[in-house]
Protein backbone atom coordinates (compact mmCIF):
# COMPACT_ATOMS: atom_id res chain seq x y z
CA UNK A 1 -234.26 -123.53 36.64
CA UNK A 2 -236.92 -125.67 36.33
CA UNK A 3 -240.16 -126.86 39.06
CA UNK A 4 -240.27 -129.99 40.58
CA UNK A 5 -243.57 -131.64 40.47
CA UNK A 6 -246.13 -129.69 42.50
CA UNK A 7 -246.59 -131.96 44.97
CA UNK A 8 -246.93 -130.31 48.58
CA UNK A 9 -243.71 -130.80 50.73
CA UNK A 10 -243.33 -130.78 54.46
CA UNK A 11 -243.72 -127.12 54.60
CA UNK A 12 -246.15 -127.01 51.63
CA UNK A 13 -243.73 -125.11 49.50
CA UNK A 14 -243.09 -125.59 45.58
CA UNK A 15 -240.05 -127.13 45.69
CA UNK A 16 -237.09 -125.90 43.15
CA UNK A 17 -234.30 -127.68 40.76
CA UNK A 18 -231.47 -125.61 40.62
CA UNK A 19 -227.82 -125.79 41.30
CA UNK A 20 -226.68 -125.84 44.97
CA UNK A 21 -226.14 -122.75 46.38
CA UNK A 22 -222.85 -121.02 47.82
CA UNK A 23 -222.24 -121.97 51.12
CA UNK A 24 -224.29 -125.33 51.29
CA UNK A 25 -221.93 -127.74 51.14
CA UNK A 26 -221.86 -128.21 54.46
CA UNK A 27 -225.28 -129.20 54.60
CA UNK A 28 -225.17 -131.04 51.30
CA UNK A 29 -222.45 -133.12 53.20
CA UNK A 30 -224.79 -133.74 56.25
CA UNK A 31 -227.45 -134.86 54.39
CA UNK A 32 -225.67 -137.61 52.64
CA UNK A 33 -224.16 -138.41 56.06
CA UNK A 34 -227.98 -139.22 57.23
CA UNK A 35 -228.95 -141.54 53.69
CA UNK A 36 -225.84 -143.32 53.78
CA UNK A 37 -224.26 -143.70 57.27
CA UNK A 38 -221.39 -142.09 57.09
CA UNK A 39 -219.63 -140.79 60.31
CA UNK A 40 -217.40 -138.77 58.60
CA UNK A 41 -217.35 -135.24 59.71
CA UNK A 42 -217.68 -132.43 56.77
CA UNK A 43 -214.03 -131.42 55.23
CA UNK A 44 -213.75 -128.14 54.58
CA UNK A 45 -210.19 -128.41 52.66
CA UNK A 46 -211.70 -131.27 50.50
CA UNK A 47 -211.81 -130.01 46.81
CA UNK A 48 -215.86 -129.20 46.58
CA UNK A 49 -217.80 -129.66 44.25
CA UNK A 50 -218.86 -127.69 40.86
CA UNK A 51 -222.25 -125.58 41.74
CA UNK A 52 -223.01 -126.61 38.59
CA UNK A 53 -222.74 -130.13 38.92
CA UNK A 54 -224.83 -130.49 41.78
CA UNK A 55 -228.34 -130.08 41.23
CA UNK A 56 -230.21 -129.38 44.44
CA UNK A 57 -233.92 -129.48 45.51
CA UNK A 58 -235.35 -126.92 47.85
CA UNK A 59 -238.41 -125.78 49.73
CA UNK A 60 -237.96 -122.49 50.13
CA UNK A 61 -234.24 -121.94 51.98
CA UNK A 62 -233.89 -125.63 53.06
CA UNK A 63 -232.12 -127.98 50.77
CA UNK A 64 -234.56 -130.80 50.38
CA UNK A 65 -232.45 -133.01 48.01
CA UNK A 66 -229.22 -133.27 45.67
CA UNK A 67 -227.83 -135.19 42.64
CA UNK A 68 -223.93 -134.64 42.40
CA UNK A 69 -222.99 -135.65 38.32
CA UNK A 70 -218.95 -136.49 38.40
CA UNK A 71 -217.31 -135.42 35.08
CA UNK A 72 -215.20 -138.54 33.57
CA UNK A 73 -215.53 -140.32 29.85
CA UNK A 74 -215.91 -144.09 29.88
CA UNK A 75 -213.86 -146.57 27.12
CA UNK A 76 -216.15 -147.78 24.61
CA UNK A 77 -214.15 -149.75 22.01
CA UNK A 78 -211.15 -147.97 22.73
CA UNK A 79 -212.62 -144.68 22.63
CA UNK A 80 -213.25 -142.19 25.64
CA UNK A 81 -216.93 -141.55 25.77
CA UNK A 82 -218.12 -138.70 27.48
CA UNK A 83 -219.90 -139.40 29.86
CA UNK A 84 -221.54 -138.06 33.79
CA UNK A 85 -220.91 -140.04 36.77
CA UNK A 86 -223.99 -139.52 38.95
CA UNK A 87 -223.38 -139.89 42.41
CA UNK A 88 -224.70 -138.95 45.85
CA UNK A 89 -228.51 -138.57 44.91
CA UNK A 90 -230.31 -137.80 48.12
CA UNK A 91 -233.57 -136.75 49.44
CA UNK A 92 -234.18 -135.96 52.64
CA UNK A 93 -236.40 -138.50 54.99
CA UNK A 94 -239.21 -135.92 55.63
CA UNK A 95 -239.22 -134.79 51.60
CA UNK A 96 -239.00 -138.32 50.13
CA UNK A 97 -242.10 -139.35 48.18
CA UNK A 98 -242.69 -136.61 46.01
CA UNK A 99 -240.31 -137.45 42.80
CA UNK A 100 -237.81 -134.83 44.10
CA UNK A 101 -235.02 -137.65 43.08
CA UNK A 102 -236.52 -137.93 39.20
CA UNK A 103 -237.01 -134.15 39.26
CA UNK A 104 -233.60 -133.23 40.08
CA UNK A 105 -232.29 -136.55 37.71
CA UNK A 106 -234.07 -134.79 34.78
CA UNK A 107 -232.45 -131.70 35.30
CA UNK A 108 -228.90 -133.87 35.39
CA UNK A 109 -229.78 -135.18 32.19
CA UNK A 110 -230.75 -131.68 30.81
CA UNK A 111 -227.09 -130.30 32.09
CA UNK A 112 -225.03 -133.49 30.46
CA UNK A 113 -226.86 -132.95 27.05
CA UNK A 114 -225.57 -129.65 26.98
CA UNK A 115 -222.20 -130.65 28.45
CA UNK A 116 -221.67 -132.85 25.50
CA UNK A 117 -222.42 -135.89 28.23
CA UNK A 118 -223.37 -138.72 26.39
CA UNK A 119 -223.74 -141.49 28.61
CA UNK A 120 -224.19 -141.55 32.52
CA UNK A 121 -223.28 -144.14 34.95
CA UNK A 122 -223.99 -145.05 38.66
CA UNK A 123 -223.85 -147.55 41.35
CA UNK A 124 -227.78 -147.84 42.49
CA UNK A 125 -229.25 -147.82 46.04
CA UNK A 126 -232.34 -148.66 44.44
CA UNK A 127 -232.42 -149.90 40.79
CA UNK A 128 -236.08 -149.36 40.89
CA UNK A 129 -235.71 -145.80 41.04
CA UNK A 130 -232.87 -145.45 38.12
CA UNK A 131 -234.92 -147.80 35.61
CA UNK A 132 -238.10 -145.21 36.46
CA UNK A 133 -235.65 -143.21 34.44
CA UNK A 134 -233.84 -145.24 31.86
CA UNK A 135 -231.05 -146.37 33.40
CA UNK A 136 -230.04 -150.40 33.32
CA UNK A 137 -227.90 -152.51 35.10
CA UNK A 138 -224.78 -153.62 32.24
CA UNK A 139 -221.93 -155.27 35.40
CA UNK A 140 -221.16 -155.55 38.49
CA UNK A 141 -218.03 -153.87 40.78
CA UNK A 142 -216.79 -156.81 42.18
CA UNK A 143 -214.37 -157.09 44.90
CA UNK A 144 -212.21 -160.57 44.96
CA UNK A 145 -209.75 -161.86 47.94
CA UNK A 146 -207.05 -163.39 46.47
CA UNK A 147 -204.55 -165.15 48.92
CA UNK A 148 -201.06 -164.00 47.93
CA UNK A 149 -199.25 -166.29 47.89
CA UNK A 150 -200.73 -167.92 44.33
CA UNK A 151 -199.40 -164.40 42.71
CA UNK A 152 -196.56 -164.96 41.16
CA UNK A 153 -193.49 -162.44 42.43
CA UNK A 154 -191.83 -162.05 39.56
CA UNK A 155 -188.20 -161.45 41.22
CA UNK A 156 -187.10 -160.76 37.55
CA UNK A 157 -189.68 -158.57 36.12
CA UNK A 158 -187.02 -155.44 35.52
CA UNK A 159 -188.80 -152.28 37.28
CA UNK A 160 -187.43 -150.46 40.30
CA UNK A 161 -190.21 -149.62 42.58
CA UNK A 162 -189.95 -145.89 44.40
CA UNK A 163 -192.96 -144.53 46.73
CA UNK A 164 -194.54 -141.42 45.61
CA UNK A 165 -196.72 -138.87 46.99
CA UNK A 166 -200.60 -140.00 46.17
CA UNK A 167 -200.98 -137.09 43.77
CA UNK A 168 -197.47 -137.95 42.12
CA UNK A 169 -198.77 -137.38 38.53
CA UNK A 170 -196.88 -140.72 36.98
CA UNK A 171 -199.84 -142.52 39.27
CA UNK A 172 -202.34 -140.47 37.05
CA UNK A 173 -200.66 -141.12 33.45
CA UNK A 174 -200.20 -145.40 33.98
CA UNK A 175 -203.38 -146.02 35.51
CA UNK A 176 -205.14 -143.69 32.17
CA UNK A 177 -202.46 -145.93 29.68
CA UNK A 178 -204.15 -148.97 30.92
CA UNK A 179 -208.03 -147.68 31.35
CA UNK A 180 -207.82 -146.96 27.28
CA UNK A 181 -208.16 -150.60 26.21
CA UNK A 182 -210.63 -151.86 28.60
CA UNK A 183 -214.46 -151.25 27.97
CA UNK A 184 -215.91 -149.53 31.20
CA UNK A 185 -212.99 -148.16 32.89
CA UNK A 186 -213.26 -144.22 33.41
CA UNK A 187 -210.90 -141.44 33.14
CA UNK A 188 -211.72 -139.43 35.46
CA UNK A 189 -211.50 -135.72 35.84
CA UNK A 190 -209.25 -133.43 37.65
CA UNK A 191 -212.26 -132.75 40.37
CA UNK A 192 -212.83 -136.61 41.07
CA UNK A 193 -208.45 -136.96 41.28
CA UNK A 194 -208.48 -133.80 43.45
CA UNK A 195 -210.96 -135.44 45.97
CA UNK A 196 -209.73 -139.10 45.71
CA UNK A 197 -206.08 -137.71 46.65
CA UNK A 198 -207.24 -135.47 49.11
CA UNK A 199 -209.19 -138.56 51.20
CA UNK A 200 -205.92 -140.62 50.53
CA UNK A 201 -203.68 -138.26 52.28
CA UNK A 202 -205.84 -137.38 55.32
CA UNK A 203 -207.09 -140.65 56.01
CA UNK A 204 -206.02 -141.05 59.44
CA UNK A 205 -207.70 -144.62 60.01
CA UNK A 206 -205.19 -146.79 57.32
CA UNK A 207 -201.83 -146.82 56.68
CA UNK A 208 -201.67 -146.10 52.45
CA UNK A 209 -198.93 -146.00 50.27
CA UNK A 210 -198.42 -145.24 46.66
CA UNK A 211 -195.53 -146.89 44.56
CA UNK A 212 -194.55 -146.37 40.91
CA UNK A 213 -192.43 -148.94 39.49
CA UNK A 214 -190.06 -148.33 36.12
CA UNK A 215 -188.88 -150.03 33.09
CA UNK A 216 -185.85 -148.82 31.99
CA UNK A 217 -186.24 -145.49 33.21
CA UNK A 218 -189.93 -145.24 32.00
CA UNK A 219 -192.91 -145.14 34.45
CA UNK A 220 -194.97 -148.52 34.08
CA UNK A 221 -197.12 -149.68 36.60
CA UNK A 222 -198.20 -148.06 39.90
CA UNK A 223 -200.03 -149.11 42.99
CA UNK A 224 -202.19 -147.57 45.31
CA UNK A 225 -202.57 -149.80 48.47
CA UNK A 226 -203.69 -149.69 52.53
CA UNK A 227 -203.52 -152.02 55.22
CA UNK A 228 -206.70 -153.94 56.57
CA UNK A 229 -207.34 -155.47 59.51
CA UNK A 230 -206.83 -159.83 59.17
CA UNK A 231 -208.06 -162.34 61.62
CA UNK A 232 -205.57 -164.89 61.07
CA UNK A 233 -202.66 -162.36 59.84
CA UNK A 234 -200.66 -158.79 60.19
CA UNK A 235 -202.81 -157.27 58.22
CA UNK A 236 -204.70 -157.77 54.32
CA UNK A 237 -203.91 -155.70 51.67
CA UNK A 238 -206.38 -153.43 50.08
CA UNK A 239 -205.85 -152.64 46.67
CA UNK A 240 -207.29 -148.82 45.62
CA UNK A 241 -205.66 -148.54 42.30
CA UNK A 242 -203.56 -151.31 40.41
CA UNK A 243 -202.12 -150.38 36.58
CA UNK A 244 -199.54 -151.04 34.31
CA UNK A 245 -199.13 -150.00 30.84
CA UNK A 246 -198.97 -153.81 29.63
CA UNK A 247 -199.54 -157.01 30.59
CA UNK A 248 -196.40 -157.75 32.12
CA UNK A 249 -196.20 -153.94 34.20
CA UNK A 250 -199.60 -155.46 35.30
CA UNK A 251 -198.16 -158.85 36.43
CA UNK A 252 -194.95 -156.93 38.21
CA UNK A 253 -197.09 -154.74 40.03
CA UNK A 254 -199.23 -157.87 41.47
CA UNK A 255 -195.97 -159.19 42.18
CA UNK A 256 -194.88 -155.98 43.76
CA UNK A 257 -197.47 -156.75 46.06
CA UNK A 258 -197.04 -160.10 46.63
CA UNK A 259 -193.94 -159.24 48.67
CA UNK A 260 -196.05 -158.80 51.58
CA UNK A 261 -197.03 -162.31 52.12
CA UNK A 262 -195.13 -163.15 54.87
CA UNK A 263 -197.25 -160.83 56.99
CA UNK A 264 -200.38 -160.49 55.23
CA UNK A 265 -202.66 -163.18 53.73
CA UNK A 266 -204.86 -161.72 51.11
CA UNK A 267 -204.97 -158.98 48.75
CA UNK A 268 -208.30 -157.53 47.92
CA UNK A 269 -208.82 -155.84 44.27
CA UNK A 270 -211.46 -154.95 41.96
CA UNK A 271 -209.69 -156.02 38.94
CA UNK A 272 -211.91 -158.02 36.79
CA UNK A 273 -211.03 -161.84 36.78
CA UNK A 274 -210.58 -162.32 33.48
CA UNK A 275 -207.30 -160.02 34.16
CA UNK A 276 -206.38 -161.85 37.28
CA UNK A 277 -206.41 -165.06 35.38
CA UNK A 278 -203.93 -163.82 33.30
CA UNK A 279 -201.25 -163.56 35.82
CA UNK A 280 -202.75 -165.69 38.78
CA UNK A 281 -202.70 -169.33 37.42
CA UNK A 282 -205.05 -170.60 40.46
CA UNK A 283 -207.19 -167.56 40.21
CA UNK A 284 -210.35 -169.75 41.39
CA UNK A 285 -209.20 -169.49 44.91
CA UNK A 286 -209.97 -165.69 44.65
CA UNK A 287 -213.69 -165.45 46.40
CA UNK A 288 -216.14 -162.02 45.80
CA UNK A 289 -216.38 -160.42 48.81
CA UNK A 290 -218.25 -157.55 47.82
CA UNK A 291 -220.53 -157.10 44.80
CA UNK A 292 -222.28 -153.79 43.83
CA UNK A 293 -224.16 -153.63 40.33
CA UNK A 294 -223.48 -150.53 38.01
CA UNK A 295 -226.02 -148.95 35.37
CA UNK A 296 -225.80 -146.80 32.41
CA UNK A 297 -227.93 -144.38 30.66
CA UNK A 298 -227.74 -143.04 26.98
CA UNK A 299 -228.23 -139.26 27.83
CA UNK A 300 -228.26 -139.07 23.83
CA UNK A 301 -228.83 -142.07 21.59
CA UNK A 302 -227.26 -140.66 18.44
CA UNK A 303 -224.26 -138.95 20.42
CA UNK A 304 -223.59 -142.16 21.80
CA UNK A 305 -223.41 -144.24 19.36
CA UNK A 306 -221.66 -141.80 17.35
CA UNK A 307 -218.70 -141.22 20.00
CA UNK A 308 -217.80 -145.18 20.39
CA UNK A 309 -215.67 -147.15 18.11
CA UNK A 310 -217.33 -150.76 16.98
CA UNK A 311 -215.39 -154.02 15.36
CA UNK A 312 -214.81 -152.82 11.49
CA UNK A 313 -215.64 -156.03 10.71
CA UNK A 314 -219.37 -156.40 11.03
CA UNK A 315 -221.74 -153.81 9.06
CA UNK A 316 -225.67 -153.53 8.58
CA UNK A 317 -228.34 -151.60 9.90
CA UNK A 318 -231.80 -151.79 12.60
CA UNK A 319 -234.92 -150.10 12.17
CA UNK A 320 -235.80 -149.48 15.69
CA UNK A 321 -238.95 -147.26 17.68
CA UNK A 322 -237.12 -146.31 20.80
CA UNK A 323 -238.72 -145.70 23.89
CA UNK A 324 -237.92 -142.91 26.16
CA UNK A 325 -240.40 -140.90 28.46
CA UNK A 326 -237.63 -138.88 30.14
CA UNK A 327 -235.65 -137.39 27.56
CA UNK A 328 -238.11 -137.46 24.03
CA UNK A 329 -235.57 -136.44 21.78
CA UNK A 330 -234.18 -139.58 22.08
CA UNK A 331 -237.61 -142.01 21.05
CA UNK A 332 -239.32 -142.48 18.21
CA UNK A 333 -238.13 -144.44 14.98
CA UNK A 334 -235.04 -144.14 14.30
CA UNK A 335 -232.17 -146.26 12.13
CA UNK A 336 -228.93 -147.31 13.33
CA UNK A 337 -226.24 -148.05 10.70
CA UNK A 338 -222.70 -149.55 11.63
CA UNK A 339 -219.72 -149.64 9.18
CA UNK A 340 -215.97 -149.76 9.29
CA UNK A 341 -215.69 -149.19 13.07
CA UNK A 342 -218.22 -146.32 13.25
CA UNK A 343 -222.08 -146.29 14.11
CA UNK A 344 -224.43 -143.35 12.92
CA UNK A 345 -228.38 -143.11 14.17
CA UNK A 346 -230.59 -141.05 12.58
CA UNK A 347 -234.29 -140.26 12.92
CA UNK A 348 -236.72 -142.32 10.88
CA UNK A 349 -237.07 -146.08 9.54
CA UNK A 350 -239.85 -148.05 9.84
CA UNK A 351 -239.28 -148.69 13.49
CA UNK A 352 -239.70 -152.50 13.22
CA UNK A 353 -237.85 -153.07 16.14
CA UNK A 354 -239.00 -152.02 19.64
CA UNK A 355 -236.58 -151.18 22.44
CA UNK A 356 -236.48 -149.30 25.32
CA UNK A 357 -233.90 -147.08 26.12
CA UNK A 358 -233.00 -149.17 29.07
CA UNK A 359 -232.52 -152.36 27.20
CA UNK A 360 -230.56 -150.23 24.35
CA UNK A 361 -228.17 -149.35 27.45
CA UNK A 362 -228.01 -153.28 27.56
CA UNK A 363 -227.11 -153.63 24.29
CA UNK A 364 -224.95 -150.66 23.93
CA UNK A 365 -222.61 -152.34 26.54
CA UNK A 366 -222.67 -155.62 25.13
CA UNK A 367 -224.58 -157.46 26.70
CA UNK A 368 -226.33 -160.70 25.95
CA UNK A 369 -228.66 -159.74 23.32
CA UNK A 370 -230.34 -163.09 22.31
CA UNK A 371 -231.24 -163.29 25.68
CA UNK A 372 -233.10 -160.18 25.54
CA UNK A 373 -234.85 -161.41 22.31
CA UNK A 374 -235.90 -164.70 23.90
CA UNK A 375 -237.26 -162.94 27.17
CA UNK A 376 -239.68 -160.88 24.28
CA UNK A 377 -238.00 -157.32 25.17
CA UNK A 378 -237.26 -156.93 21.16
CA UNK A 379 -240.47 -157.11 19.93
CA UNK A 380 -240.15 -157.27 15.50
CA UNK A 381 -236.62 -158.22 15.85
CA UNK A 382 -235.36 -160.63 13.26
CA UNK A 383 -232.68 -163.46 13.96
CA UNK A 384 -230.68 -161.27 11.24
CA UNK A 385 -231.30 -158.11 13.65
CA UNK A 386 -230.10 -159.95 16.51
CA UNK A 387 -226.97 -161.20 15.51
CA UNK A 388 -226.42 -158.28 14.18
CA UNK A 389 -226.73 -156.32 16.95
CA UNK A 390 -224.92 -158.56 18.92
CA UNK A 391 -222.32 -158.76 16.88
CA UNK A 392 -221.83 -154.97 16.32
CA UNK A 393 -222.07 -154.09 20.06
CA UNK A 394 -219.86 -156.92 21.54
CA UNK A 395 -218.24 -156.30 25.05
CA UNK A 396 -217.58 -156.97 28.84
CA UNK A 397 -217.49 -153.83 30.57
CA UNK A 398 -216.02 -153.73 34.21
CA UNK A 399 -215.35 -150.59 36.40
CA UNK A 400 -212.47 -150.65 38.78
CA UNK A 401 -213.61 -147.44 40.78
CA UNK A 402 -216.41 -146.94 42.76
CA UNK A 403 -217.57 -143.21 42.58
């Protein structure tokens, strides 16, 4: 257990970091019903969550704060990364103000370094708050509305389609066959399927269904789905999980859905476009109705790098000087080497090339690294360092679930 900052609180106690204690859920659930505006009443039979894994802030016997860190790993060239979803960080209204939130996100970091966590994602409330601490914003979570009837139904495609109980563990093994190839996606533990099934099955406000369709006699593609309200229609169709274990279980399972387009006009996903466009041929008639940024945060440079695959074909090495206040073991010089597929980081080097451990978040997912040169955020970076680490890091990340 570790102290917050001493800065007085509302009842001028010292504030604590430690895990939440037994028989606060409740309240742990009430308080994020006053930061985000939920209505929903506290669960009791929903799966709770690890004491460990939620990190709580209090002044004396009132809980003050929490940060709630999902277990998952995240693809990174193919590879499952592990990695902490953080989730749910909240401080309560009277308490806010005196870096509870970075106290209790240290402490998370702390707990995934010895979990073997080497990454952490999240979807910010306030990306101000999450750089304070390293994290950087690598993609979006983007909702599209795509009118069904440009999808394709595929009449042909081969799979019988049978509903399935939302736990039905064939949903589980297609959706994790597809989330292996693409950068981003999560598997998710057994806590975070526990709670998602849970909510799907006692969600009294939609209609859901789950389907699994087969391919001679093998489980392929499965679907996930509710009804929305429409203003012009039955209903819309959203989408809460879409897989298939190729591209054409992907394209039968859009078609699966496709069906419904005598009653319903749209189908809302968040699969990213460039998968759409595969199998929707006018796919720029699908508009973004919702948009939510997502960040990541190397909990441990070295482990990171070390735990992701790269493309075999580009090799070399940076000298960089990282920069990171909140967890020191990661700054300082240190050289990054990439060869046949695998990346090693090691202290020491000259340190030539600056970078925060934000921007190395940025890089680490792929993105546009010349365009961090030419805004000056790699200071003693060479045009041979750039391409290089461009080259080495290449990627566009997209994450289907929220969390």
């Amino acid at each position: 257990m570790v102290s917050a900052p001493t800065v007085p609180s509302v009842d001028a106690a010292d504030p604590t970091i430690e895990s939440l204690r037994a028989g606060d859920e409740a309240i742990r659930w009430d308080l994020g019903r006053q930061a985000f505006g939920s209505t929903d009443p506290f669960d009791p039979d929903r799966p709770g969550v690890v004491a460990e894994r939620a990190v709580a802030a209090y002044a004396g016997d009132r809980l003050a704060g929490q940060v709630v860190t999902i277990d998952f790993s995240m693809q990174w060239g193919g590879v499952a990364v592990p990695c902490g979803g953080v989730s749910g960080v909240v401080v309560r209204p009277e308490d806010r103000g005196h870096g509870l939130a970075k106290a209790m996100l240290r402490e998370s970091f702390d707990r995934m370094r010895h979990r073997g966590e080497v990454v952490a994602a999240l979807y910010p409330t306030t990306a101000t708050l999450y750089r304070s601490v390293g994290f950087e914003i690598v993609g979006s979570h983007d909702w599209r509305k795509v009118p069904l009837h440009l999808i394709p139904t595929e009449p042909a495609s081969g799979l019988r389609w049978r509903r399935v109980e939302f736990g039905d563990p064939a949903v589980r093994t297609v959706y994790e066959s597809m989330a292996t190839t693409l950068d981003g996606w999560f598997l998710p533990g057994d806590t975070w399927w526990g709670r998602t099934i849970h909510s799907c099955e006692n969600d009294t406000r939609k209609n859901r269904y789950a389907y699994v369709g087969a391919r001679d006699g093998v489980d392929v593609a499965a679907a996930i789905y509710r009804y929305d309200t429409s203003d012009d229609r039955l209903y819309e169709l959203g989408v809460d999980l879409l897989a298939g274990v190729d591209a054409s279980a992907v394209a039968a399972a859009l078609g699966f859905l496709a069906g419904n387009a005598t009653t319903a006009g749209y189908l809302e996903t968040t699969l990213p476009v460039e998968l759409l466009g595969l199998h929707i041929p006018d796919i720029q008639h699908a508009a973004i109705t919702n948009d939510w940024p997502w960040m990541l945060r190397l909990i441990d440079v070295a482990g990171a790098f070390a735990a992701r695959r790269f493309s075999g074909a580009v090799s070399g090495r940076v000298e960089l000087h990282i920069d990171d206040p909140t967890i020191p073991d990661n700054a300082g010089p240190h050289l990054l080497e990439v060869s046949g597929g695998s990346a090693h980081v090691t202290p020491g080097g000259s340190g030539q090339v600056q970078v925060s451990v934000n921007d190395l978040a940025r890089i680490y997912a792929g993105n546009d690294v010349r365009l961090l040169h030419s805004s000056g955020r790699l200071p003693g970076a060479t045009a041979h360092d750039v391409a290089f680490l461009a080259a080495a890091c290449a990627s566009s990340p997209t994450m289907p679930f929220f969390f």
